[in-house]
Structures are given as structure tokens and as C-alpha cells.
PDB file of N, CA and C in Angstrom:
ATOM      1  N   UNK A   1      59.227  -8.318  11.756  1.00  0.00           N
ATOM      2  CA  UNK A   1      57.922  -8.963  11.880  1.00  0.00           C
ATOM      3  C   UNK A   1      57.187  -8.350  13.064  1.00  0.00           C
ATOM      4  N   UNK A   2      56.023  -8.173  12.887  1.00  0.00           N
ATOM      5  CA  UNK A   2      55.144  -7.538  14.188  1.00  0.00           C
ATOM      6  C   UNK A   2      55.199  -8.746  15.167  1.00  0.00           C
ATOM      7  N   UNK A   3      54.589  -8.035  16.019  1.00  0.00           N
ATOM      8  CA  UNK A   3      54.363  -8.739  17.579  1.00  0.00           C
ATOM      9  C   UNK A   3      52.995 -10.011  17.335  1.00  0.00           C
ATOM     10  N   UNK A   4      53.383 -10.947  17.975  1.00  0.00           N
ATOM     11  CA  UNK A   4      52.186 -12.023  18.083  1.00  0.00           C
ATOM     12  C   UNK A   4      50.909 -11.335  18.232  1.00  0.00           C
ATOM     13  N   UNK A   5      49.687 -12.064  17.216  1.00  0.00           N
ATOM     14  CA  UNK A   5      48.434 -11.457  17.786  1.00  0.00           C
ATOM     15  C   UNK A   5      48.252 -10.217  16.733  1.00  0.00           C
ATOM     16  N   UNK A   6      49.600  -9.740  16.008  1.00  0.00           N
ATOM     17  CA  UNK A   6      49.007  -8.836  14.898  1.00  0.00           C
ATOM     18  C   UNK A   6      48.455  -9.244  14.044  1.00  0.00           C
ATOM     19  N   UNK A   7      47.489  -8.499  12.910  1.00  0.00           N
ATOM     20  CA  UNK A   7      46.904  -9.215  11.795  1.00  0.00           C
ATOM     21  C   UNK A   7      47.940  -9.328  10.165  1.00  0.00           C
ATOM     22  N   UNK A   8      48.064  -9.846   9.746  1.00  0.00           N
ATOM     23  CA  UNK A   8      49.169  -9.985   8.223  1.00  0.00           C
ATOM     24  C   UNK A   8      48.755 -10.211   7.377  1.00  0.00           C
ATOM     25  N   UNK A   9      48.861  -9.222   6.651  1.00  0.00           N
ATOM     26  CA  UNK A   9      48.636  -8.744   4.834  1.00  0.00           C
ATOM     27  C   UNK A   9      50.022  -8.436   3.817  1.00  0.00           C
ATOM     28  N   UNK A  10      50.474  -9.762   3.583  1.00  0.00           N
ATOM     29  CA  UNK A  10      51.389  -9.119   2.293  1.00  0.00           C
ATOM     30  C   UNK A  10      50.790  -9.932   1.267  1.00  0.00           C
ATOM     31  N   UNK A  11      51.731  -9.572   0.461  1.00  0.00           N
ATOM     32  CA  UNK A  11      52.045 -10.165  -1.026  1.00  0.00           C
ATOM     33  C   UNK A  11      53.248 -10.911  -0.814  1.00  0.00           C
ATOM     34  N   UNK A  12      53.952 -12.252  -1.863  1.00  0.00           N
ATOM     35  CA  UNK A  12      54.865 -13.117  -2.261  1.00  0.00           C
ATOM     36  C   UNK A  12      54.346 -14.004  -2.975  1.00  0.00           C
ATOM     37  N   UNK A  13      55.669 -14.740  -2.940  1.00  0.00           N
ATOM     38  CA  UNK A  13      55.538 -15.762  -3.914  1.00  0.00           C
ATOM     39  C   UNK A  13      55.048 -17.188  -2.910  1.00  0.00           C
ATOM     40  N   UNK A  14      54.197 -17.941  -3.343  1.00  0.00           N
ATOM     41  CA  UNK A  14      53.787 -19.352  -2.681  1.00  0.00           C
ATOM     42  C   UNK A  14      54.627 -20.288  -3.004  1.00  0.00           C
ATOM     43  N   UNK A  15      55.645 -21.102  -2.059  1.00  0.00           N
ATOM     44  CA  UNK A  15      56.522 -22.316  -2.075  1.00  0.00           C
ATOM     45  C   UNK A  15      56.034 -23.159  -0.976  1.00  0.00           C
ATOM     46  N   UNK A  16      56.558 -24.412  -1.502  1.00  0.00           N
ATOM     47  CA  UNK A  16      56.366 -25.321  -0.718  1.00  0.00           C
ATOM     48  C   UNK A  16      57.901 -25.871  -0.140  1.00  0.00           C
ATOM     49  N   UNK A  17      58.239 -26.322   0.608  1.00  0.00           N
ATOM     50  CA  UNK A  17      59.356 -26.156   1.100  1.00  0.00           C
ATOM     51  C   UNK A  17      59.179 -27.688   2.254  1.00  0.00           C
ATOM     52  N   UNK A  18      59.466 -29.178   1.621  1.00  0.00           N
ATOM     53  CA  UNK A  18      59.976 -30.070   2.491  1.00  0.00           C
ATOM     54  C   UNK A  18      57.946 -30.363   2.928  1.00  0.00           C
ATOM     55  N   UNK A  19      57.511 -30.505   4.201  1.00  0.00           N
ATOM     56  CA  UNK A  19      56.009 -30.239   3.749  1.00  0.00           C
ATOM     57  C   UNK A  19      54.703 -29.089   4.384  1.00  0.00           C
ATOM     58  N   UNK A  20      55.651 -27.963   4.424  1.00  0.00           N
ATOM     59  CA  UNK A  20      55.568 -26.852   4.624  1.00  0.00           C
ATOM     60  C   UNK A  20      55.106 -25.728   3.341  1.00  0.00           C
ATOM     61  N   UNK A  21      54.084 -25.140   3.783  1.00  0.00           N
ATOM     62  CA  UNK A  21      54.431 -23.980   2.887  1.00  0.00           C
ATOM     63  C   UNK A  21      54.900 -22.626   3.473  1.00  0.00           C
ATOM     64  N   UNK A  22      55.657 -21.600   2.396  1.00  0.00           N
ATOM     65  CA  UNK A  22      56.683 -20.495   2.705  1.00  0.00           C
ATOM     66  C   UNK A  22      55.942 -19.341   2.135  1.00  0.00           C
ATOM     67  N   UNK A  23      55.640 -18.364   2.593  1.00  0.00           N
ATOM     68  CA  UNK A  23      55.708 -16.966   1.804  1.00  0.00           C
ATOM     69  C   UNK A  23      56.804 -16.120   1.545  1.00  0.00           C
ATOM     70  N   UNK A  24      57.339 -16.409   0.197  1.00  0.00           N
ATOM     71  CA  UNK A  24      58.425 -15.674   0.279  1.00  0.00           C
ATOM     72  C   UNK A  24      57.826 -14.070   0.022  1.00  0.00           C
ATOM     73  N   UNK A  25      58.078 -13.391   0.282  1.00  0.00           N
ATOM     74  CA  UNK A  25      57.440 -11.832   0.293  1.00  0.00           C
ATOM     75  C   UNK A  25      58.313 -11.098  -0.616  1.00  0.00           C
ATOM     76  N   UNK A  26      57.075 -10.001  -1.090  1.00  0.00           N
ATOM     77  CA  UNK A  26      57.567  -9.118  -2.206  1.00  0.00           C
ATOM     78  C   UNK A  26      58.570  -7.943  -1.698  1.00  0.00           C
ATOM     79  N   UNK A  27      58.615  -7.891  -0.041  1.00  0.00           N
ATOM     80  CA  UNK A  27      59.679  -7.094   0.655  1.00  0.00           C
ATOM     81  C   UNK A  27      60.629  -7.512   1.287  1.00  0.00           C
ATOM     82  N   UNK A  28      60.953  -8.966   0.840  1.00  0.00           N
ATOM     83  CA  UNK A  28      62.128  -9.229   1.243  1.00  0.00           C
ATOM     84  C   UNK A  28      62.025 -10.599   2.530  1.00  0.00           C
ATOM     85  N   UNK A  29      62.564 -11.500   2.903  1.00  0.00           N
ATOM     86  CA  UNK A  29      62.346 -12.758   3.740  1.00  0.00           C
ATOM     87  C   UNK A  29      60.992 -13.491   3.524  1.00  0.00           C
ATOM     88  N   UNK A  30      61.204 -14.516   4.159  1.00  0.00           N
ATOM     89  CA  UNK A  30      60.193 -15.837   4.335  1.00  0.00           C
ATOM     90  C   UNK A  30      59.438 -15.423   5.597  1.00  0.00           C
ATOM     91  N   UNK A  31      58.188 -16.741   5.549  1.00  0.00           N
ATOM     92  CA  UNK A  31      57.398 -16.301   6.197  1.00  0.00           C
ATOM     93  C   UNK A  31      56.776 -17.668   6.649  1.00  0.00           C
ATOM     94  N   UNK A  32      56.821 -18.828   7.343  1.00  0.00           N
ATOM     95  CA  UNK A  32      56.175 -19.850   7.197  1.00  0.00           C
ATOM     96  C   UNK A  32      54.957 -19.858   7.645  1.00  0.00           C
ATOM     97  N   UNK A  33      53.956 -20.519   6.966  1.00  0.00           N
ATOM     98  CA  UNK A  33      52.380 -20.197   7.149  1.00  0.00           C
ATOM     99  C   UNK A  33      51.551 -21.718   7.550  1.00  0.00           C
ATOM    100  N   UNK A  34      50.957 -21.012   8.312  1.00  0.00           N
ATOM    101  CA  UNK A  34      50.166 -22.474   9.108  1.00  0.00           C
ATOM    102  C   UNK A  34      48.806 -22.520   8.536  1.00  0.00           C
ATOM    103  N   UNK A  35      48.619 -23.772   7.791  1.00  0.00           N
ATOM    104  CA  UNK A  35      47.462 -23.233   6.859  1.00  0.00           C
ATOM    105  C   UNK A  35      45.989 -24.319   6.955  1.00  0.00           C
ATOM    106  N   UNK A  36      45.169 -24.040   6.827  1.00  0.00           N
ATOM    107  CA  UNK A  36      43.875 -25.100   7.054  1.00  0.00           C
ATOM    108  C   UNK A  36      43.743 -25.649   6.409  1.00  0.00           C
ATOM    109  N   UNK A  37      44.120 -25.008   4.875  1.00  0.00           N
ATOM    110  CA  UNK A  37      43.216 -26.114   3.751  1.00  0.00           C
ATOM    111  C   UNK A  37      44.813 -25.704   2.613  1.00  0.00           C
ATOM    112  N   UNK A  38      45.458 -26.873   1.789  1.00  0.00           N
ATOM    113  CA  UNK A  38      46.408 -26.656   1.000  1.00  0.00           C
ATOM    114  C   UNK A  38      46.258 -25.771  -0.068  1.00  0.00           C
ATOM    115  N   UNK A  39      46.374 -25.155  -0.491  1.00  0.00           N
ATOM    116  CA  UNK A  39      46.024 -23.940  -1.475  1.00  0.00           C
ATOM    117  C   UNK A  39      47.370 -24.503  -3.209  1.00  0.00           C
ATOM    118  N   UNK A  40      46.847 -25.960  -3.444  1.00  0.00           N
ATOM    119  CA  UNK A  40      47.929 -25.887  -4.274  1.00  0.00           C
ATOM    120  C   UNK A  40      47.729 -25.322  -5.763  1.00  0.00           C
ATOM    121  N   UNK A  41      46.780 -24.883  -6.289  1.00  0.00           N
ATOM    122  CA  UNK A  41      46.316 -24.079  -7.618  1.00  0.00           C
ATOM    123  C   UNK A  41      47.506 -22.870  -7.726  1.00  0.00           C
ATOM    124  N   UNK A  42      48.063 -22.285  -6.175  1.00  0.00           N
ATOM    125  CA  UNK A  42      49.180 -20.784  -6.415  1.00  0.00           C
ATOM    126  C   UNK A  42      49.924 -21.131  -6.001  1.00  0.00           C
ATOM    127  N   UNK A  43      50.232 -22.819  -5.741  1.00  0.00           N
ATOM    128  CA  UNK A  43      51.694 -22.637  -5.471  1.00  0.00           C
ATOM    129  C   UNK A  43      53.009 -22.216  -6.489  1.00  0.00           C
ATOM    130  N   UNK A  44      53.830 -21.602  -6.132  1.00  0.00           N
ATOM    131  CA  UNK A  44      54.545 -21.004  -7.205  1.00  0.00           C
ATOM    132  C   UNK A  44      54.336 -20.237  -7.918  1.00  0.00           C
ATOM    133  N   UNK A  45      52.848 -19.232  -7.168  1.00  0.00           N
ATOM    134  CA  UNK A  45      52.581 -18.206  -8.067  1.00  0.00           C
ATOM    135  C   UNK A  45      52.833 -17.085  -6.954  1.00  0.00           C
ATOM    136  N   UNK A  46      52.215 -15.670  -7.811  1.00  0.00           N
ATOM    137  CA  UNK A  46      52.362 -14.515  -6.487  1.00  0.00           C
ATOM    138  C   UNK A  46      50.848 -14.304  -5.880  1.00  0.00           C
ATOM    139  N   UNK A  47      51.113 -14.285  -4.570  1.00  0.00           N
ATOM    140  CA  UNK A  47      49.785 -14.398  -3.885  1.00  0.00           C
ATOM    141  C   UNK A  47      49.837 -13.410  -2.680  1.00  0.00           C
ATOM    142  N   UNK A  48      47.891 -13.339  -2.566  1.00  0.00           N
ATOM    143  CA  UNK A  48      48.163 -12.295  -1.250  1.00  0.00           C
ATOM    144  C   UNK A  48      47.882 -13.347   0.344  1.00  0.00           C
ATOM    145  N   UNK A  49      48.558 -12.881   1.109  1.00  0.00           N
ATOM    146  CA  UNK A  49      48.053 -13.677   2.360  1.00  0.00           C
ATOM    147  C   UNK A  49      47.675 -13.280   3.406  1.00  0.00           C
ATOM    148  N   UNK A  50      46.568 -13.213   4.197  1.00  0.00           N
ATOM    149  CA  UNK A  50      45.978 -12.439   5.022  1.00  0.00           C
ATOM    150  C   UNK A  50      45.997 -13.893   6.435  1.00  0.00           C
ATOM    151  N   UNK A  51      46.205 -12.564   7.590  1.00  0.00           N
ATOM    152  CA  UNK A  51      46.379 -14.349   8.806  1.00  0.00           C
ATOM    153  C   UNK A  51      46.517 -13.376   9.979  1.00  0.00           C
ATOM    154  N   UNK A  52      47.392 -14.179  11.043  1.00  0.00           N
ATOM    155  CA  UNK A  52      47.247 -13.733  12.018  1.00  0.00           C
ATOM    156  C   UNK A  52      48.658 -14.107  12.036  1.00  0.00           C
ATOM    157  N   UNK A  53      49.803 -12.622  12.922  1.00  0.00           N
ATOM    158  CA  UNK A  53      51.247 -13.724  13.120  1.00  0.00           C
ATOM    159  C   UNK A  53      51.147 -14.278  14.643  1.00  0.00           C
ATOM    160  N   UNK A  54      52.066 -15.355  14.677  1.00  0.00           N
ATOM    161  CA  UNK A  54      51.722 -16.585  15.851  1.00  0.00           C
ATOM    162  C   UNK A  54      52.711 -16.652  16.575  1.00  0.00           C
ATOM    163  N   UNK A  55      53.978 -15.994  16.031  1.00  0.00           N
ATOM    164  CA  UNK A  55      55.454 -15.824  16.485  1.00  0.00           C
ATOM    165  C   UNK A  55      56.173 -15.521  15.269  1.00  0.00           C
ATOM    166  N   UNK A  56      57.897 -15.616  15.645  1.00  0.00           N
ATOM    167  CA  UNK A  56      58.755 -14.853  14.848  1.00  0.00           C
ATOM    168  C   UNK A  56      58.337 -15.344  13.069  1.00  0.00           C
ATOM    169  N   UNK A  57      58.320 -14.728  12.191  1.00  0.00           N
ATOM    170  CA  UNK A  57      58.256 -15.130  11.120  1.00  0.00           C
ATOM    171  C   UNK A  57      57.375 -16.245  10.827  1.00  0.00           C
ATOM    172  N   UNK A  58      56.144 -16.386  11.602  1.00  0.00           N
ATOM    173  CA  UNK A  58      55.202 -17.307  11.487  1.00  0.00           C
ATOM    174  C   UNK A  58      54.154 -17.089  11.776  1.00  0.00           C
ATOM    175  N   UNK A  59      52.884 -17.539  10.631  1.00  0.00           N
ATOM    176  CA  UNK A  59      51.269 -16.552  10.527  1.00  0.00           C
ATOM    177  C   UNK A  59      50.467 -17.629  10.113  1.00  0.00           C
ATOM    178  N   UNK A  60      49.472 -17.679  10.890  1.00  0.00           N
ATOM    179  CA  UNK A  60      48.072 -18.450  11.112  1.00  0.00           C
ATOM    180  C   UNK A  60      47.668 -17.792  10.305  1.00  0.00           C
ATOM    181  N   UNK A  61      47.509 -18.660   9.067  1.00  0.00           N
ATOM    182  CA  UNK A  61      46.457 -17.931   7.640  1.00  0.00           C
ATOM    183  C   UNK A  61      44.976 -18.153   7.534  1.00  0.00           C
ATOM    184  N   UNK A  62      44.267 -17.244   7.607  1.00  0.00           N
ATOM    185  CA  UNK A  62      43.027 -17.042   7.116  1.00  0.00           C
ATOM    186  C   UNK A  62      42.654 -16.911   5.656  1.00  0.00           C
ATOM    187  N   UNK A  63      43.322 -16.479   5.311  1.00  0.00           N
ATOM    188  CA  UNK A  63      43.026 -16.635   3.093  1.00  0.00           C
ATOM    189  C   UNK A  63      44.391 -16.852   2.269  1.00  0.00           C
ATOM    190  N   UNK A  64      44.677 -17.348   0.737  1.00  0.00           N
ATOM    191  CA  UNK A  64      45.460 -17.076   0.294  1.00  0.00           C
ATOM    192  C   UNK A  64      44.360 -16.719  -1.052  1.00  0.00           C
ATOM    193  N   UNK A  65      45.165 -16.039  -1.851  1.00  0.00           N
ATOM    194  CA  UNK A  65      43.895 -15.172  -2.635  1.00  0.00           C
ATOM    195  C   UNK A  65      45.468 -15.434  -4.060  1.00  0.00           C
ATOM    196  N   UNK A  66      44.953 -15.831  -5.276  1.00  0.00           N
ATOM    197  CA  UNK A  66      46.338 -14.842  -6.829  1.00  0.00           C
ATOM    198  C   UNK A  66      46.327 -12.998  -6.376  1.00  0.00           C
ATOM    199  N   UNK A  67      47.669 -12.956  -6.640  1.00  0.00           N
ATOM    200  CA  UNK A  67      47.421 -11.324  -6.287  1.00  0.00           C
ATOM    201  C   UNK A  67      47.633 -10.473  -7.685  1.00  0.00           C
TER     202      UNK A  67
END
């Protein structure tokens, strides 16, 4: 995972996980995402996610987009 303060663009799959949501990624590990508005139309679909990371394996999202 990059350093805090980088910007983040992948692809995965959208889960919800307990009342959290997860990016599981198309390259492999999770990703937990801190999100503004619930995006539940992709949950459980493949999506792109664009954000900011905030620490280890964790990204302040700015969009979730169907990919």
C-alpha cells in the first residue's frame, strides 16, 4: 500500500463486511474504505474506487463508479 496522503485508483469487488465497507481488489487484498455517502446499488459488484489512502490498507473515498 502507498504512503498516507497518496491518491488510490483500483478496481475490486464492493463488500460490506459487519458495517463497514471492503474493497476487495482485482490485485489481490482488502482495502477498507471510509466513505461519505453508502454506495449500495455495487455492492457486490466490481467497481472502480478513486480516494485518498489515510493509513495502512485504508482510503478516504472520493467516488465509487461500476467498472
Amino acid at each position: 500500500m502507498a504512503p498516507p496522503g497518496s491518491p488510490f485508483d483500483e478496481t475490486g469487488t464492493l463488500v460490506r463486511e459487519g458495517g463497514a465497507f471492503v474493497l476487495q481488489r482485482d490485485r489481490g487484498g482488502t482495502v477498507l474504505l471510509e466513505l461519505q455517502r453508502v454506495p449500495v446499488d455495487v455492492v457486490a459488484k466490481r467497481v472502480r474506487v478513486r480516494g485518498v489512502v489515510i493509513g495502512e490498507d485504508r482510503v478516504s473515498v472520493d467516488g465509487v463508479a461500476a467498472a
